[in-house]
N, C-alpha and C. Protein backbone atom coordinates (compact mmCIF):
# COMPACT_ATOMS: atom_id res chain seq x y z
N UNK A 1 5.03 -17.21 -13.65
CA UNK A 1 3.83 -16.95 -12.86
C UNK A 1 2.65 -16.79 -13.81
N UNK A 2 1.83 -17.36 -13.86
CA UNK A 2 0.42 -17.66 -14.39
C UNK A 2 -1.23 -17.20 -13.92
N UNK A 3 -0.81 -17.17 -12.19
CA UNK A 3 -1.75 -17.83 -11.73
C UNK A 3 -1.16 -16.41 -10.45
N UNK A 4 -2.64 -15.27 -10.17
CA UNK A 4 -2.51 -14.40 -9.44
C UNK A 4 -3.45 -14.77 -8.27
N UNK A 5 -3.24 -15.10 -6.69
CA UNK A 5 -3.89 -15.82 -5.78
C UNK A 5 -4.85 -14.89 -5.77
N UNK A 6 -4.21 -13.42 -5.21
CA UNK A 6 -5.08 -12.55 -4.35
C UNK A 6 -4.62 -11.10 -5.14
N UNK A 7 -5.38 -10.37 -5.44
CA UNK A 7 -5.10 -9.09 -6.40
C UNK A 7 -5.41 -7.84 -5.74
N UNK A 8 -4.75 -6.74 -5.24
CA UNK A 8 -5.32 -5.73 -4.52
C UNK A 8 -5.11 -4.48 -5.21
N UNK A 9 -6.93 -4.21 -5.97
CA UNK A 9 -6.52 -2.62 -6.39
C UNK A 9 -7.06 -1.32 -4.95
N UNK A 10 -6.08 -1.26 -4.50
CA UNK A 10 -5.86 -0.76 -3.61
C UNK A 10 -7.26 0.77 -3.54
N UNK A 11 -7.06 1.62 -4.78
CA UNK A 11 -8.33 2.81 -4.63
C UNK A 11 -8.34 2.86 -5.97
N UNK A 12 -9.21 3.86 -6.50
CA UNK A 12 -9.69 3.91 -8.23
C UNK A 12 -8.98 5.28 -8.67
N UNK A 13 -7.61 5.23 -8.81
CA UNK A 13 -6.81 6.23 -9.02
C UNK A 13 -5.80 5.50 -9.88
N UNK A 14 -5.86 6.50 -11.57
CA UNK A 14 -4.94 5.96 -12.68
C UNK A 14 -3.53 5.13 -12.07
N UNK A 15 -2.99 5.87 -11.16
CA UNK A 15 -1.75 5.57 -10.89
C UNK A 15 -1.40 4.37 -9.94
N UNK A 16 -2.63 4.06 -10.01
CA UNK A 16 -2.76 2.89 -8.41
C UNK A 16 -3.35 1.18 -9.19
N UNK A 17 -4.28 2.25 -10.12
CA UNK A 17 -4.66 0.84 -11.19
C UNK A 17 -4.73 0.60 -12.93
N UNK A 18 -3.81 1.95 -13.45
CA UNK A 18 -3.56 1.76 -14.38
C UNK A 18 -3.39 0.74 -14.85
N UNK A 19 -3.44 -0.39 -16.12
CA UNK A 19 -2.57 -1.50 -16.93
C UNK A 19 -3.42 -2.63 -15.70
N UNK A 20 -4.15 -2.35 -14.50
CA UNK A 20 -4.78 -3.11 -13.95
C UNK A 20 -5.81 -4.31 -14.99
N UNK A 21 -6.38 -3.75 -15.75
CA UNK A 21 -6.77 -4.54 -16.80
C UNK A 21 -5.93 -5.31 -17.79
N UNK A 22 -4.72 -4.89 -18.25
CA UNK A 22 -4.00 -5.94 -18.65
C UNK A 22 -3.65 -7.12 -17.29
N UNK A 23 -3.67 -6.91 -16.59
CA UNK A 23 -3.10 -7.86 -15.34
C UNK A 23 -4.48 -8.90 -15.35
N UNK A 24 -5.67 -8.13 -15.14
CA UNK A 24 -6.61 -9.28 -15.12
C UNK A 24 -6.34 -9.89 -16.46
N UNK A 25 -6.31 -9.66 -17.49
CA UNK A 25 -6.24 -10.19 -18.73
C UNK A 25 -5.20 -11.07 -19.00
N UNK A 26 -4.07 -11.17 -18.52
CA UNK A 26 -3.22 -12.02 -18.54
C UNK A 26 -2.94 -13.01 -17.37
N UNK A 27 -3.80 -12.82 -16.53
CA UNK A 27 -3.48 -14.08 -15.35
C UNK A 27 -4.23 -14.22 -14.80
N UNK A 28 -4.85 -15.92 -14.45
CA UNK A 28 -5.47 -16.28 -13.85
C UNK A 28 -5.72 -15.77 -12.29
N UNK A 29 -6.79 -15.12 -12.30
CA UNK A 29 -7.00 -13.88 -10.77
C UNK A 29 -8.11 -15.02 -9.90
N UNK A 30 -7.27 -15.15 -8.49
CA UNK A 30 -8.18 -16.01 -7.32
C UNK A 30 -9.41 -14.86 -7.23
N UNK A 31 -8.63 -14.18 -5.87
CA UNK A 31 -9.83 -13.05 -5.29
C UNK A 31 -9.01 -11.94 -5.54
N UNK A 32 -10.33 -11.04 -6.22
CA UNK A 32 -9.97 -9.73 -6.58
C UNK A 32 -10.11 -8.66 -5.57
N UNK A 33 -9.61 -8.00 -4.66
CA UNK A 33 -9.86 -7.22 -4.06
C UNK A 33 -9.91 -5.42 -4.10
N UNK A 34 -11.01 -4.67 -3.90
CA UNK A 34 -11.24 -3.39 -3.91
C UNK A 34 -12.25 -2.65 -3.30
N UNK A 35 -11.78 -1.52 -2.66
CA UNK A 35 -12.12 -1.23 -2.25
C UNK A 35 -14.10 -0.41 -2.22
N UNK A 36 -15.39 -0.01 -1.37
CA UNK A 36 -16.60 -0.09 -2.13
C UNK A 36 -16.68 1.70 -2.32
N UNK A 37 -15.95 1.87 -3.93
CA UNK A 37 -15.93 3.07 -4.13
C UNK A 37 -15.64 2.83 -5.96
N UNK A 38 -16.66 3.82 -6.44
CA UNK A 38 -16.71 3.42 -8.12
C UNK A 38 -15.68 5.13 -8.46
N UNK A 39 -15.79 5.34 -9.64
CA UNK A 39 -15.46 6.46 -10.03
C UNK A 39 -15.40 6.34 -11.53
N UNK A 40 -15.40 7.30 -12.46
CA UNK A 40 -16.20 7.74 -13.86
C UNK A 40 -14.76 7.52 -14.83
N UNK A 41 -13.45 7.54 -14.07
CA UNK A 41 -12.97 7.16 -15.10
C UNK A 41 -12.54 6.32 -16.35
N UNK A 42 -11.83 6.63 -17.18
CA UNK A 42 -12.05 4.65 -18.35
C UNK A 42 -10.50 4.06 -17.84
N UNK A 43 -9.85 4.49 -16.95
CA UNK A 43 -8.82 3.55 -16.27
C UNK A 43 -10.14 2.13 -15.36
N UNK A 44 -10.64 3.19 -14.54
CA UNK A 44 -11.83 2.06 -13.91
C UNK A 44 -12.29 1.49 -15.03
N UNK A 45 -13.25 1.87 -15.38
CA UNK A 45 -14.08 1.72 -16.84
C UNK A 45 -13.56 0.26 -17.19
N UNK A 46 -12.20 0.32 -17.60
CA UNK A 46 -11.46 -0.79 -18.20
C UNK A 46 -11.14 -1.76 -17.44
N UNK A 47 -10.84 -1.56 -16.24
CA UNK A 47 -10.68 -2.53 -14.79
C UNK A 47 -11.74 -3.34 -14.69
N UNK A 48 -13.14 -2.31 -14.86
CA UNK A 48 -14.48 -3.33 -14.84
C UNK A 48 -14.62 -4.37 -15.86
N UNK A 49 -14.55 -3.87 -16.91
CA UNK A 49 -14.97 -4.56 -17.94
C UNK A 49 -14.53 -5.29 -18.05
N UNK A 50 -12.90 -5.87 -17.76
CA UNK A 50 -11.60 -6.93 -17.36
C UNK A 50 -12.33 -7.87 -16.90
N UNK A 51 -12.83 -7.54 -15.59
CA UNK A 51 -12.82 -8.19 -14.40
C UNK A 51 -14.44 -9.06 -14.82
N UNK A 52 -15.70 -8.13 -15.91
CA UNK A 52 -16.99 -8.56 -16.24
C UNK A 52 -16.54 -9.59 -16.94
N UNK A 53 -15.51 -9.87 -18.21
CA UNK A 53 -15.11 -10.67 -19.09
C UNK A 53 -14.98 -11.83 -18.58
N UNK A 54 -14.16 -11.97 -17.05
CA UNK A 54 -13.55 -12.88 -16.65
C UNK A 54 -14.60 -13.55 -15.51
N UNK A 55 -15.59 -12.89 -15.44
CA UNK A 55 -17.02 -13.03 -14.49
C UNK A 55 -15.95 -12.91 -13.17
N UNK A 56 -15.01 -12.41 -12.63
CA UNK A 56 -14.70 -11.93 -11.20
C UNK A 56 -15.50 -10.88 -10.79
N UNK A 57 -15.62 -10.88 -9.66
CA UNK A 57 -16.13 -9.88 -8.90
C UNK A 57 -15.01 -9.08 -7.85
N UNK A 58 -15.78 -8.05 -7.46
CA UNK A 58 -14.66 -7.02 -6.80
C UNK A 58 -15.41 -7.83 -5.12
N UNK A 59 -13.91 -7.98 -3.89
CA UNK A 59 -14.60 -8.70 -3.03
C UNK A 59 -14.02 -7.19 -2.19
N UNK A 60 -14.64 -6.85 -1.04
CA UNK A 60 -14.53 -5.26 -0.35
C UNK A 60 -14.00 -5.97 0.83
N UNK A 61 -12.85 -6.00 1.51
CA UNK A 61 -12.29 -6.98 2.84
C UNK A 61 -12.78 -6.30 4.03
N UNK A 62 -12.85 -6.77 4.61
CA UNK A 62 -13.14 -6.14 6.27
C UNK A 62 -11.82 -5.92 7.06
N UNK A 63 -11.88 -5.02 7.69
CA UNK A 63 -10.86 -4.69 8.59
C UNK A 63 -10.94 -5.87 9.72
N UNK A 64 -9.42 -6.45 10.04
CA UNK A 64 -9.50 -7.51 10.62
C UNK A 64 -9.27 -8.84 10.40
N UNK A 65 -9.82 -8.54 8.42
CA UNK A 65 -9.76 -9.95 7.63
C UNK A 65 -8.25 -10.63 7.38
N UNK A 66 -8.14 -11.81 7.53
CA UNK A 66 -6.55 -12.16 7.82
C UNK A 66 -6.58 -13.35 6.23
N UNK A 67 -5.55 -13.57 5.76
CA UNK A 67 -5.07 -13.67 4.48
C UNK A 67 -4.03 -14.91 5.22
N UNK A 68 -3.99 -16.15 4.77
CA UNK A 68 -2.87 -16.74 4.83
C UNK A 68 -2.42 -17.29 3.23
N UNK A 69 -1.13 -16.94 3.46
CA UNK A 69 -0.37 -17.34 2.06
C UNK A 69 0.75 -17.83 2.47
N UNK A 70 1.04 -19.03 2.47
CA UNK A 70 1.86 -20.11 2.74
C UNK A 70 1.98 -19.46 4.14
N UNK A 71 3.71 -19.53 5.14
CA UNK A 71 3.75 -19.23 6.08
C UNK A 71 3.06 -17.88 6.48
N UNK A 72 2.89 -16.59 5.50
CA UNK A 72 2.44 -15.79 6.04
C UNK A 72 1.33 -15.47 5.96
N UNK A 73 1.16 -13.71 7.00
CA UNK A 73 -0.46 -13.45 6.97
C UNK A 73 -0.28 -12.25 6.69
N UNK A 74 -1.63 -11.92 5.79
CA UNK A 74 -1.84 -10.63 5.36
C UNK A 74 -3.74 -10.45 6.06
N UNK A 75 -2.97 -9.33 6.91
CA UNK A 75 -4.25 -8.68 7.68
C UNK A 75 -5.26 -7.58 7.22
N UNK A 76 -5.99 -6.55 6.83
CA UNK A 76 -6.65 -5.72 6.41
C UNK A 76 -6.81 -5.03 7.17
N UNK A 77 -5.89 -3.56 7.50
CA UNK A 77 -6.32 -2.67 8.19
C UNK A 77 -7.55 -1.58 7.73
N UNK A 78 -7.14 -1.28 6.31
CA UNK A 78 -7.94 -0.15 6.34
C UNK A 78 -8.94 -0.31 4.62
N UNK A 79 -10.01 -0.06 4.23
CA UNK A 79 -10.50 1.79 5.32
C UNK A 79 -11.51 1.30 6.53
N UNK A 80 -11.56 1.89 6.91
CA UNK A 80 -12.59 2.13 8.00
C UNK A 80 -13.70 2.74 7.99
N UNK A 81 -13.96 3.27 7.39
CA UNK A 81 -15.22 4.66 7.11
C UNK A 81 -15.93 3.80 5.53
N UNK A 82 -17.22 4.15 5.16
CA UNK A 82 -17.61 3.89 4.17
C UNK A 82 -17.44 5.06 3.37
N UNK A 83 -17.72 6.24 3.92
CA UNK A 83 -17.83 7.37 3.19
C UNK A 83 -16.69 8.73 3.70
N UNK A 84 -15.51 8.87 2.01
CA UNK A 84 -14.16 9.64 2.59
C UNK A 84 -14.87 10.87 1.54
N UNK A 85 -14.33 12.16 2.06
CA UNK A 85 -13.91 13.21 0.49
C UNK A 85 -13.74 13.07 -0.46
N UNK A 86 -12.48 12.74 -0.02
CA UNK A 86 -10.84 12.30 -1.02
C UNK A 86 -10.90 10.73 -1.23
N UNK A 87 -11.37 10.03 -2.51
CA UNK A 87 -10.59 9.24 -2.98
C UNK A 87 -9.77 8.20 -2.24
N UNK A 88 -8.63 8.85 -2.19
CA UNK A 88 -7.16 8.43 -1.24
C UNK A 88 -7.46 7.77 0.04
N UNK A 89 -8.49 8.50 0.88
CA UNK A 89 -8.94 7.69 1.82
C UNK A 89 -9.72 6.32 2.09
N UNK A 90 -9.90 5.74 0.59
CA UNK A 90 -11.12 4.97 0.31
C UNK A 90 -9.48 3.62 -0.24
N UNK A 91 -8.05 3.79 0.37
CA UNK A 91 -7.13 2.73 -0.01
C UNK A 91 -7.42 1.50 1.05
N UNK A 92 -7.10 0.36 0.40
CA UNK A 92 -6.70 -0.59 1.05
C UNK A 92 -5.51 -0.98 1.95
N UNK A 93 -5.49 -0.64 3.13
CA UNK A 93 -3.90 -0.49 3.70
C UNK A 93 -3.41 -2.06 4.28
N UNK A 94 -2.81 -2.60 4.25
CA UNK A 94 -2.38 -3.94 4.90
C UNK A 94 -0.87 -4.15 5.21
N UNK A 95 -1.17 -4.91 6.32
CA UNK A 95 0.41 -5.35 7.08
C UNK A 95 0.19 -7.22 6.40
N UNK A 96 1.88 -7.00 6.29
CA UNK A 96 2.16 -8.78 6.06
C UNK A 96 3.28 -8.80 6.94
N UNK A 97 2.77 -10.36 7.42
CA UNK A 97 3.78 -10.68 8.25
C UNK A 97 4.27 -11.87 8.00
N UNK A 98 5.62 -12.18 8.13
CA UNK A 98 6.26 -13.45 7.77
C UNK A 98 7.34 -13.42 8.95
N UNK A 99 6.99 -14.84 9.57
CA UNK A 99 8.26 -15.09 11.00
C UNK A 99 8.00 -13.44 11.64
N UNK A 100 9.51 -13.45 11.94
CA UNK A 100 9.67 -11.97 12.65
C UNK A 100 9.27 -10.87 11.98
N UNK A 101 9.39 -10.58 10.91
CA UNK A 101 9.34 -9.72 9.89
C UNK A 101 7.86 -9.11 9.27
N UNK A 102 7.68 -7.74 9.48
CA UNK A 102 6.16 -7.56 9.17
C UNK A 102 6.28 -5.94 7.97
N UNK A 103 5.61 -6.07 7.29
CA UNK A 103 5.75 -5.00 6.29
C UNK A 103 4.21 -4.50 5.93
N UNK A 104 3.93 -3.30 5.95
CA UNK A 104 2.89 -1.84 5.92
C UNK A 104 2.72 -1.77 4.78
N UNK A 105 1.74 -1.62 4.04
CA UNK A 105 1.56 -1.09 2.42
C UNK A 105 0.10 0.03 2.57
N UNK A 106 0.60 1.25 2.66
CA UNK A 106 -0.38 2.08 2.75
C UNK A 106 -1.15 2.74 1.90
N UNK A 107 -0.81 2.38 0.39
CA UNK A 107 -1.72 2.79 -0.51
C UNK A 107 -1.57 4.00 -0.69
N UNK A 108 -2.43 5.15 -0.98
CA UNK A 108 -2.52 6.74 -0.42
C UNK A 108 -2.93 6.53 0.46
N UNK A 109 -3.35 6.32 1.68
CA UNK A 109 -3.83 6.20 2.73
C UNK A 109 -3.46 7.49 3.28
N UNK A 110 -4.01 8.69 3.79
CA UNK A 110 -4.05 10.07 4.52
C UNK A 110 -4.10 9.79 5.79
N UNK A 111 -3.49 11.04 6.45
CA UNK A 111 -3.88 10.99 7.93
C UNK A 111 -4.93 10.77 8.69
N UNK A 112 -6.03 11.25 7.82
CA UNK A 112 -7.79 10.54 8.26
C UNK A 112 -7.62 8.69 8.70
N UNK A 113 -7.53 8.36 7.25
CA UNK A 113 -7.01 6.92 7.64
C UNK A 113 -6.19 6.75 8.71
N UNK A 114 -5.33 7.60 8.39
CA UNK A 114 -4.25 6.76 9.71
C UNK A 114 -4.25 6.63 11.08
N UNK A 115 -5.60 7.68 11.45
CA UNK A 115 -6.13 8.31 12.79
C UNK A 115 -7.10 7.07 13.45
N UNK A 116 -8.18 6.67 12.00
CA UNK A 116 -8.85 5.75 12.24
C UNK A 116 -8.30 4.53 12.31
N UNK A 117 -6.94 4.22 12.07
CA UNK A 117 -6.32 2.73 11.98
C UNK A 117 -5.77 2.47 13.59
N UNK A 118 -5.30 3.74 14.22
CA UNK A 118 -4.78 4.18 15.43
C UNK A 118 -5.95 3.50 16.22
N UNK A 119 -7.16 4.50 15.79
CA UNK A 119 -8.29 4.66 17.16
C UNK A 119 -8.91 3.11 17.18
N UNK A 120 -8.25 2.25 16.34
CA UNK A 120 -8.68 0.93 16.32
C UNK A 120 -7.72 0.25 17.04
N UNK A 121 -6.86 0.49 17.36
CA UNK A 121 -5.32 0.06 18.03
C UNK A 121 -5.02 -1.40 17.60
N UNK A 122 -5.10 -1.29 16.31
CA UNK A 122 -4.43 -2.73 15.57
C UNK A 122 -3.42 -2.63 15.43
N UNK A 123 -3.17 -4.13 15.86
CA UNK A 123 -1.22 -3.89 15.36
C UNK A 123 -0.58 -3.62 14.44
N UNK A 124 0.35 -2.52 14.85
CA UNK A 124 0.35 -1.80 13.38
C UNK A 124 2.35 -1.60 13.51
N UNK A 125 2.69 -2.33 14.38
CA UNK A 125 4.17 -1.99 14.74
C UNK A 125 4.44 -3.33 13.37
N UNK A 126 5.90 -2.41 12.31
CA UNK A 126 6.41 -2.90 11.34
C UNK A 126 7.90 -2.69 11.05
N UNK A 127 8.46 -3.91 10.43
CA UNK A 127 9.73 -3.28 10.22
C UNK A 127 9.63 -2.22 8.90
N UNK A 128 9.28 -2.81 8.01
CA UNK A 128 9.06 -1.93 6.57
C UNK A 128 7.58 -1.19 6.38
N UNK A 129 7.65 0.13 6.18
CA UNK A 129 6.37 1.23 5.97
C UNK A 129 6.54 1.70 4.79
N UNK A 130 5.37 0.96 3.66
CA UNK A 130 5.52 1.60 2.56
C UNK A 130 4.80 3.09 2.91
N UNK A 131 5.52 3.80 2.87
CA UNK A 131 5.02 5.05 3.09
C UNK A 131 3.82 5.84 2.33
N UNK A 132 2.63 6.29 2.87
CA UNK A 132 1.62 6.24 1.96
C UNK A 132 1.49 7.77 1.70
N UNK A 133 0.93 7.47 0.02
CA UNK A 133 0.25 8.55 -1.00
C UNK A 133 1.94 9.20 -1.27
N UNK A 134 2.75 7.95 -1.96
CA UNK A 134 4.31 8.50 -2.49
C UNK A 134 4.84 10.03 -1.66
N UNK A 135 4.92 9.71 -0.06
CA UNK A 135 5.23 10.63 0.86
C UNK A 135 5.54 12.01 1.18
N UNK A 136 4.06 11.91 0.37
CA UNK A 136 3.08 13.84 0.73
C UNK A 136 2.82 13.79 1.94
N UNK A 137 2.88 15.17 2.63
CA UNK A 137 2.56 15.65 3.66
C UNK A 137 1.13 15.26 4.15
N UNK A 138 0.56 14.90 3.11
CA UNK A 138 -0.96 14.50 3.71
C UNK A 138 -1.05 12.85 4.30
N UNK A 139 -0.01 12.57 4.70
CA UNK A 139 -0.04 11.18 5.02
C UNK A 139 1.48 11.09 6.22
N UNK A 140 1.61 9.83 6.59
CA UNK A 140 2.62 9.51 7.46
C UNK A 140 2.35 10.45 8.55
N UNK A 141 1.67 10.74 9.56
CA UNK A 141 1.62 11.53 10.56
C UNK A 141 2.39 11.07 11.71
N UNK A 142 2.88 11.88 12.53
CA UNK A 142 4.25 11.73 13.44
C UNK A 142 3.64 10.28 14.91
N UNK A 143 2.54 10.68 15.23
CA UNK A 143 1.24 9.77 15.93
C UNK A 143 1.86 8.17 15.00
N UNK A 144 1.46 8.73 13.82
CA UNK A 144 1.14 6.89 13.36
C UNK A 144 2.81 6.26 12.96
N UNK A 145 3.25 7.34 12.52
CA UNK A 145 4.87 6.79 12.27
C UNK A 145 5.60 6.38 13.43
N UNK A 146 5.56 6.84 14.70
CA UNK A 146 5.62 6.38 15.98
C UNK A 146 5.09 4.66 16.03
N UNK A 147 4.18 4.61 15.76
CA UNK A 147 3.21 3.47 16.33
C UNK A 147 4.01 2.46 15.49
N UNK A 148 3.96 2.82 14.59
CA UNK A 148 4.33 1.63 13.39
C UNK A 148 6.35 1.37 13.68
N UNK A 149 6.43 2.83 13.95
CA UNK A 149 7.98 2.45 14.27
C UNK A 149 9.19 1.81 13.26
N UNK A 150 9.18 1.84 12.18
CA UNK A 150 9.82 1.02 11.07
C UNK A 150 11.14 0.99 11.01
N UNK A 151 12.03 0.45 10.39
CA UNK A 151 13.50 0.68 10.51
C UNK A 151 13.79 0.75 8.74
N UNK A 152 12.80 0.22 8.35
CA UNK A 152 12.90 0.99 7.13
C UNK A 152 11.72 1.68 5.98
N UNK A 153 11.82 2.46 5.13
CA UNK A 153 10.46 3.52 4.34
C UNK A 153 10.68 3.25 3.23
N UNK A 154 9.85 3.07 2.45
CA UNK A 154 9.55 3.01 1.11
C UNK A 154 9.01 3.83 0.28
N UNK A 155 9.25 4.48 -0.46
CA UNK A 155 8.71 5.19 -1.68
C UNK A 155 8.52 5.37 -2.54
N UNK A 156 7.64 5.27 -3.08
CA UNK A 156 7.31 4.89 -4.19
C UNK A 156 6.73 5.97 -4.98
N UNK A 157 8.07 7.05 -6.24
CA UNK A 157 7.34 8.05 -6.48
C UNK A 157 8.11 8.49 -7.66
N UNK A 158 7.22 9.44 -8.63
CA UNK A 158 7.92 9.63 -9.86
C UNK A 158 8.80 10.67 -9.91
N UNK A 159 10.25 10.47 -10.67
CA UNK A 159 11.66 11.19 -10.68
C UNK A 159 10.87 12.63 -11.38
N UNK A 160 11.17 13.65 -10.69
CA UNK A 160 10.94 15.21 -10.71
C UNK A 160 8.99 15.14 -11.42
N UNK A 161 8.33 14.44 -10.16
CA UNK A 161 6.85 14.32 -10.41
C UNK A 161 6.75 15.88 -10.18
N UNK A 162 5.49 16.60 -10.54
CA UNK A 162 4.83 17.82 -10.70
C UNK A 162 3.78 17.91 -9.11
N UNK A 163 3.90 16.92 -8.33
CA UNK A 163 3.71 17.35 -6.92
C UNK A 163 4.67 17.33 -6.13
N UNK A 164 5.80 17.27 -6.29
CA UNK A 164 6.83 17.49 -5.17
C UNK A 164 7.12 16.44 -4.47
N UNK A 165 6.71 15.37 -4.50
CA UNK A 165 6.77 14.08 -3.77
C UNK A 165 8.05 13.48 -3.84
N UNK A 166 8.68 13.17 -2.87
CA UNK A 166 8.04 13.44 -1.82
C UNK A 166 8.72 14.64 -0.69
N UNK A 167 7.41 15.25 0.20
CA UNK A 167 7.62 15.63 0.51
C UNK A 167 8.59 16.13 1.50
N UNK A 168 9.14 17.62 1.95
CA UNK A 168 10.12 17.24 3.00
C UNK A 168 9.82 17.12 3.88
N UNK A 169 8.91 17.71 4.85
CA UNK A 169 8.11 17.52 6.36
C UNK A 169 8.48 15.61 6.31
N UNK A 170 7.82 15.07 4.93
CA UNK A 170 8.08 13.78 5.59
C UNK A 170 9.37 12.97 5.41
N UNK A 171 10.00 13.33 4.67
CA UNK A 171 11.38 12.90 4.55
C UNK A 171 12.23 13.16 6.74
N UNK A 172 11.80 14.67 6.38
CA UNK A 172 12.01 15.33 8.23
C UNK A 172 11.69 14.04 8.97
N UNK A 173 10.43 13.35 9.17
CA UNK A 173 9.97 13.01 10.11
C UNK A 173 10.98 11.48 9.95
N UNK A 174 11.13 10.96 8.66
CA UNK A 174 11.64 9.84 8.57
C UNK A 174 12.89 9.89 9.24
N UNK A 175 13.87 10.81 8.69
CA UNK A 175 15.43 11.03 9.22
C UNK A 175 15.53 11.14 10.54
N UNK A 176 14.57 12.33 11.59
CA UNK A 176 14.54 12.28 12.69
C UNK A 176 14.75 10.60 13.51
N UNK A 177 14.28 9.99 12.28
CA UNK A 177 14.01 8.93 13.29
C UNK A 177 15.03 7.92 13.33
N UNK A 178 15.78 8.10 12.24
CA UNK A 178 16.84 7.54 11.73
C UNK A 178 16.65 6.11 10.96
N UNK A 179 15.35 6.45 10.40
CA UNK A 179 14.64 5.38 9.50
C UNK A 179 15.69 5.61 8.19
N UNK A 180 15.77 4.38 7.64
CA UNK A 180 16.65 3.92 6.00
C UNK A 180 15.64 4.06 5.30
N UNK A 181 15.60 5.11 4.31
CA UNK A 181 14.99 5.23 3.45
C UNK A 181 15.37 5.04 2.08
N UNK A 182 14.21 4.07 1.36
CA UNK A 182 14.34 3.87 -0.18
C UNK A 182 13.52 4.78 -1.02
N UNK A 183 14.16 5.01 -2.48
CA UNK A 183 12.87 5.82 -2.92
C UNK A 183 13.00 5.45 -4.43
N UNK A 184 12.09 5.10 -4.78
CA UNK A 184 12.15 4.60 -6.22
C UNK A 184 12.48 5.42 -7.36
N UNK A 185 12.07 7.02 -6.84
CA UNK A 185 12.82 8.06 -8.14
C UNK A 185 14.28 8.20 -8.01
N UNK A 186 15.32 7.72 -7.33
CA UNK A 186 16.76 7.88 -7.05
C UNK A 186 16.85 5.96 -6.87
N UNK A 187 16.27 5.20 -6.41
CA UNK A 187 16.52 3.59 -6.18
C UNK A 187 16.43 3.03 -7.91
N UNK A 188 15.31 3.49 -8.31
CA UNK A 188 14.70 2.40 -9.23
C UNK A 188 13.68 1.16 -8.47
N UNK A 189 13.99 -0.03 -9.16
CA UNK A 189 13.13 -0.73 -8.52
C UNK A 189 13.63 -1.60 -7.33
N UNK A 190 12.57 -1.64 -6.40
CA UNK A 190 13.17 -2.19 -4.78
C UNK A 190 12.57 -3.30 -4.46
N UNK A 191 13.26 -3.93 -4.16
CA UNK A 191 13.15 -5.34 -3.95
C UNK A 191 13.79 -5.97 -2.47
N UNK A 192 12.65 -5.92 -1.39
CA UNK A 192 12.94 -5.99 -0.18
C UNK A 192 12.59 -7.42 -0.28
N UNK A 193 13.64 -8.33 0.79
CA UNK A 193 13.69 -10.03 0.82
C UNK A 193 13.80 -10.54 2.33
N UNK A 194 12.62 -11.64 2.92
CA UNK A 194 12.64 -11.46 4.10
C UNK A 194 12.54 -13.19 4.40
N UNK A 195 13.85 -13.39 5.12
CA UNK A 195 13.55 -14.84 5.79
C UNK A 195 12.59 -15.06 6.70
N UNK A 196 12.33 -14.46 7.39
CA UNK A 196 11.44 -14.05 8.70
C UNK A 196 12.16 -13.98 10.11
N UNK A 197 13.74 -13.82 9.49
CA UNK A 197 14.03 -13.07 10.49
C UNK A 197 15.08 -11.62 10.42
N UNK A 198 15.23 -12.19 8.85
CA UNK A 198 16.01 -10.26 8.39
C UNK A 198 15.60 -10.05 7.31
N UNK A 199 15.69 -8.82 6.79
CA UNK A 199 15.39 -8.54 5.88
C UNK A 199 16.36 -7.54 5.02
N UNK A 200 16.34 -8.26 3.50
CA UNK A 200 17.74 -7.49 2.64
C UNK A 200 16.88 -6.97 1.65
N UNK A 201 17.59 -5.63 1.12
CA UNK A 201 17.26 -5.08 0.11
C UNK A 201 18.09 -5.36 -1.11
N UNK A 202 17.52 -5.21 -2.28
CA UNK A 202 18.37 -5.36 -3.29
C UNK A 202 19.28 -3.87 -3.59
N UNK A 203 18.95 -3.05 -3.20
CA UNK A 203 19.62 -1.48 -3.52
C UNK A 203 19.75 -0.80 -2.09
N UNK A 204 20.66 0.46 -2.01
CA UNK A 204 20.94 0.75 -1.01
C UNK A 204 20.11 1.85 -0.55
N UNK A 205 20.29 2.30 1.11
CA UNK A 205 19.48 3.20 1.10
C UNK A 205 19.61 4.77 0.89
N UNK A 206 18.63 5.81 0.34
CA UNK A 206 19.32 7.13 0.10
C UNK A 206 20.00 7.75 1.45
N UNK A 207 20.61 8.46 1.08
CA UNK A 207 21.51 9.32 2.16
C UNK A 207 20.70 10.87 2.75
């Protein structure tokens, strides 16, 4: 792989776009996408200057905006608001869909977000929910985990991280539901594969 179509730095948080500048630096980047929110650090700092080298620009998507990449589509739910508190609220959230098969990537995306993705009533029903902001309590709300309905969760979070992540309220809400959950500090790396009409994981799910 050489050649990066569509690039999504999701919010301006080390952990979201760290080594983001080696990525522009090593591969030819179509459209760069991010969200319209700066911040002082030299993780950004370095993202910019990547992206000035290579004369890309940061493109800000609209909610609504639909993405085709070969058979599938990648839609743009979120953010919604120009102006959040928190950072976290300022993620890029998107559903892809291929055939039957549709998968959630929520970024940190918070319950703020997730209220406003609701009160927009976009389709938001998925089989796979990357579960957002590595599944702290400040995210996945029982409202939106309903809506989206998934049969399987993703997590994406560091082995004995110093916030607790993830949390149990949301682990609770997942099991209640009898959602298969993956988690990258006990999985490693996950590698979900989708004909468009099932979908296999490469690792199993935690217990």
């Amino acid at each position: 792989i050489n050649k990066i179509d569509y690039a999504i730095a999701t919010h301006p948080h080390e952990d979201h776009i760290g080594s983001m500048d080696d990525v522009i630096k090593a591969f030819d980047i179509g459209t760069f996408y991010a969200p319209k929110v700066t911040t002082t650090t030299k993780t950004f700092e370095n993202m910019v200057k990547a992206l000035k080298a290579k004369d890309l620009k940061m493109t800000v998507p609209k909610v609504g905006e639909e993405i085709n990449i070969g058979n599938a589509t990648l839609t743009f739910l979120a953010p919604n608001s120009d102006k959040y508190e928190d950072l976290n609220n300022y993620s890029i959230v998107v559903k892809l869909k291929y055939g039957n098969n549709s998968f959630i990537f929520m970024g940190d995306a918070e319950d703020i977000s997730e209220d406003e993705i609701l009160k927009k009533q976009l389709d938001i029903k998925a089989d796979v929910l990357k579960v957002g902001h590595h599944g702290s309590h400040s995210s996945t709300t029982k409202e939106f985990l309903d809506k989206v309905n998934p049969k399987y969760a993703v997590i994406s979070c560091e082995k004995g991280n110093d916030y607790g992540h993830p949390h149990k309220e949301t682990l609770t809400k997942l099991n209640d539901k009898n959602i298969n959950v993956f988690r990258t500090d006990l999985n490693g790396t996950i590698i979900a594969e989708s004909n468009g009409k099932e979908i296999s994981f490469n690792v199993k799910p935690v217990d």
